[in-house]
C-alpha atoms as a PDB file:
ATOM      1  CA  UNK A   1      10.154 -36.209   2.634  1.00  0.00           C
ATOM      2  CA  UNK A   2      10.436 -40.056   1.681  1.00  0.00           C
ATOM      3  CA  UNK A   3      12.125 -40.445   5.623  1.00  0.00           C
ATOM      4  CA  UNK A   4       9.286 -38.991   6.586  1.00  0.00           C
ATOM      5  CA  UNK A   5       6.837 -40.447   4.807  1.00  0.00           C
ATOM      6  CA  UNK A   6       8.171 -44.069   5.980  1.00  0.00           C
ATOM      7  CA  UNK A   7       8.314 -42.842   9.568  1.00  0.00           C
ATOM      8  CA  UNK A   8       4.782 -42.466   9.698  1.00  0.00           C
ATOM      9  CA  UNK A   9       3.770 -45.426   7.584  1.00  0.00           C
ATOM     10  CA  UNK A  10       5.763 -47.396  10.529  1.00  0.00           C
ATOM     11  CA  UNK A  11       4.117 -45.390  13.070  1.00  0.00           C
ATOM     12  CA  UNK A  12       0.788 -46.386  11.869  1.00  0.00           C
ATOM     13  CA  UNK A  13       1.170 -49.567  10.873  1.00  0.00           C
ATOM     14  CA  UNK A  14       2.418 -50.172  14.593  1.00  0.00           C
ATOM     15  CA  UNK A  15      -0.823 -48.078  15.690  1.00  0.00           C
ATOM     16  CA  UNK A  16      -2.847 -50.169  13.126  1.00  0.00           C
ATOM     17  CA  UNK A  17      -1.697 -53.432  14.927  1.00  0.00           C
ATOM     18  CA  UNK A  18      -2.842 -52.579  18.480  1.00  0.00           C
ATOM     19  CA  UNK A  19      -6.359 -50.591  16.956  1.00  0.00           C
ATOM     20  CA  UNK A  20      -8.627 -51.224  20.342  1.00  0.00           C
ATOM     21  CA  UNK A  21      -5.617 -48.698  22.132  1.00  0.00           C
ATOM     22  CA  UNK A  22      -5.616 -45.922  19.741  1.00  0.00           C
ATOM     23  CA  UNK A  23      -6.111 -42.774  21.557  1.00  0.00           C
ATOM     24  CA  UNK A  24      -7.843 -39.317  19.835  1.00  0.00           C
ATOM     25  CA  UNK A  25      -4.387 -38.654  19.983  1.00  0.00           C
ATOM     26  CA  UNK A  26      -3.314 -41.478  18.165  1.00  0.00           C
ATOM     27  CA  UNK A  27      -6.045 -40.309  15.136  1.00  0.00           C
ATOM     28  CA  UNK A  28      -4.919 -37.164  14.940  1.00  0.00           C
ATOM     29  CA  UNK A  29      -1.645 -38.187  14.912  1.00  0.00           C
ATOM     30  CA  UNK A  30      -1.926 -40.233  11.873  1.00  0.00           C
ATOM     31  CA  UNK A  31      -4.550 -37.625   9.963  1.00  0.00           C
ATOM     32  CA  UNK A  32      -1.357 -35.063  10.449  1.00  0.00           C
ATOM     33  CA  UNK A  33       0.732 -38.048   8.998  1.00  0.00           C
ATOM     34  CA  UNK A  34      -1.432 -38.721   5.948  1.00  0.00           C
ATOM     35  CA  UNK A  35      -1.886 -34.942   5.252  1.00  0.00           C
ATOM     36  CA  UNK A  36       2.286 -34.542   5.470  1.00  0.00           C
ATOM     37  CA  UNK A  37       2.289 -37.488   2.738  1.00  0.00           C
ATOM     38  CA  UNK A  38      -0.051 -35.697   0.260  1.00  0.00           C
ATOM     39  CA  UNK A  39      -3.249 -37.946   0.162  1.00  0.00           C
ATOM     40  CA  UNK A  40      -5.374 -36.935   2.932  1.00  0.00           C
ATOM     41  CA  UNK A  41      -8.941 -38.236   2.337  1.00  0.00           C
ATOM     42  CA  UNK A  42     -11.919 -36.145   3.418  1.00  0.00           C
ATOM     43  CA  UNK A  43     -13.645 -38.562   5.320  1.00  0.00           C
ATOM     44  CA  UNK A  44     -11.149 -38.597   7.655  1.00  0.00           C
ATOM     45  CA  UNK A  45     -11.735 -34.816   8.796  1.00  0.00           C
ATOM     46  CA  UNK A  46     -14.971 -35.075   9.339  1.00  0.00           C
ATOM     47  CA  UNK A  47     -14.595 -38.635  11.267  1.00  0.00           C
ATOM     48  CA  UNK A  48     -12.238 -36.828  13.502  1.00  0.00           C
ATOM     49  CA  UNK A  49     -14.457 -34.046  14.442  1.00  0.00           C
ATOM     50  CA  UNK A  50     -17.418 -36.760  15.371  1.00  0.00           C
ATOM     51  CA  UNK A  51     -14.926 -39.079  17.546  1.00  0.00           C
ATOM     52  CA  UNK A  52     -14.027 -35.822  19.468  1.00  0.00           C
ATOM     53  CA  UNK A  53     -17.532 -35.236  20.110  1.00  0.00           C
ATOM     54  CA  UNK A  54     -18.551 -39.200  20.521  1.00  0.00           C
ATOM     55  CA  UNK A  55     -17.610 -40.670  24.116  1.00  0.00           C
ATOM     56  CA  UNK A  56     -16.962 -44.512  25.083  1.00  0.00           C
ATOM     57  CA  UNK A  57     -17.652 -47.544  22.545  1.00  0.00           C
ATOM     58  CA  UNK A  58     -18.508 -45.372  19.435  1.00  0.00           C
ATOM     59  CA  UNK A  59     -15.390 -42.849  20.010  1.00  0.00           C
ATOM     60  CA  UNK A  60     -13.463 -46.054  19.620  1.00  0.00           C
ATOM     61  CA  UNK A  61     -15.294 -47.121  16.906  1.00  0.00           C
ATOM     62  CA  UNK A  62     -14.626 -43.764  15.102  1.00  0.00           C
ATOM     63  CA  UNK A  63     -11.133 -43.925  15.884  1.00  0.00           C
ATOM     64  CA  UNK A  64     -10.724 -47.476  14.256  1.00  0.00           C
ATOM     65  CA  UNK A  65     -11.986 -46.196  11.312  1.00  0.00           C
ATOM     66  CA  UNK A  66      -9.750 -43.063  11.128  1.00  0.00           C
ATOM     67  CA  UNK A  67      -6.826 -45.084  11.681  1.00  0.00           C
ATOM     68  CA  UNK A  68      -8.017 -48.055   8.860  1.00  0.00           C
ATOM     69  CA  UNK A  69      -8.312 -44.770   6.490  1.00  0.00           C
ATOM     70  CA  UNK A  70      -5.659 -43.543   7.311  1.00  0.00           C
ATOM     71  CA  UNK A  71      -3.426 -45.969   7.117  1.00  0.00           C
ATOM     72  CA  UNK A  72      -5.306 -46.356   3.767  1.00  0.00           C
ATOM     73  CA  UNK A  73      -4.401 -43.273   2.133  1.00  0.00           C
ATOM     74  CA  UNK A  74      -0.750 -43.646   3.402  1.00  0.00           C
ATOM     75  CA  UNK A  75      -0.433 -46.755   1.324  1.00  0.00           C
ATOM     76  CA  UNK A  76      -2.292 -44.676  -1.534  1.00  0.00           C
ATOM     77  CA  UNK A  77       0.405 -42.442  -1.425  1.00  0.00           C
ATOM     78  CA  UNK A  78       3.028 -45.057  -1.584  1.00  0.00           C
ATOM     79  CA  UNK A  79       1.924 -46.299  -4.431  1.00  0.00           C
ATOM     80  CA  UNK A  80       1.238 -42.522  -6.625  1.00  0.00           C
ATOM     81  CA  UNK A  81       4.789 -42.266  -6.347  1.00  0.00           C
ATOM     82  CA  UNK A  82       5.429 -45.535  -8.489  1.00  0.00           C
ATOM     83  CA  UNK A  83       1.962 -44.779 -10.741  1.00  0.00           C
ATOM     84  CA  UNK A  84       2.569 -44.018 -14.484  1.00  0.00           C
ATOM     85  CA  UNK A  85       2.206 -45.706 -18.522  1.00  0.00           C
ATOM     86  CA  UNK A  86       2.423 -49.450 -18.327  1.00  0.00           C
ATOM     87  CA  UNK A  87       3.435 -50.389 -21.901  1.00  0.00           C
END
């Protein structure tokens, strides 16, 4: 789980540097990936229904967005695992 878990946080963080060429592949790519991790946020559904609808500039805006949350809740995930009492 943790190998796969860093696999995708590298995936998207390489996705997250190049944002202007992710695909609707590339978003629901990294949705799967933040679902797989355990914190998949809602918006991001919903956002990926409207970008498959959406065509040209606002598709891509969309898609920057899904992979921002994304990449988001991966990092949200990361840091659950180390959560607990500070004393």
């Amino acid at each position: 789980m943790k190998l796969s878990i860093t696999i995708a946080a590298l995936a998207l963080s390489l996705t997250a540097a190049s944002l202007s060429a992710a695909s609707l592949d590339d978003a629901q790519a990294a949705v799967k990936a933040a679902k797989t991790a355990g914190f998949p946020w809602t918006t991001t559904v919903n956002l990926l229904k409207k970008a498959d609808k959406a065509e040209g500039d606002k598709q891509s805006t969309i898609i920057e967005s899904i992979m921002l949350q994304t990449a988001a809740s991966m990092k949200q995930a990361e840091l659950a695992k180390k959560a607990g009492p500070r004393f």
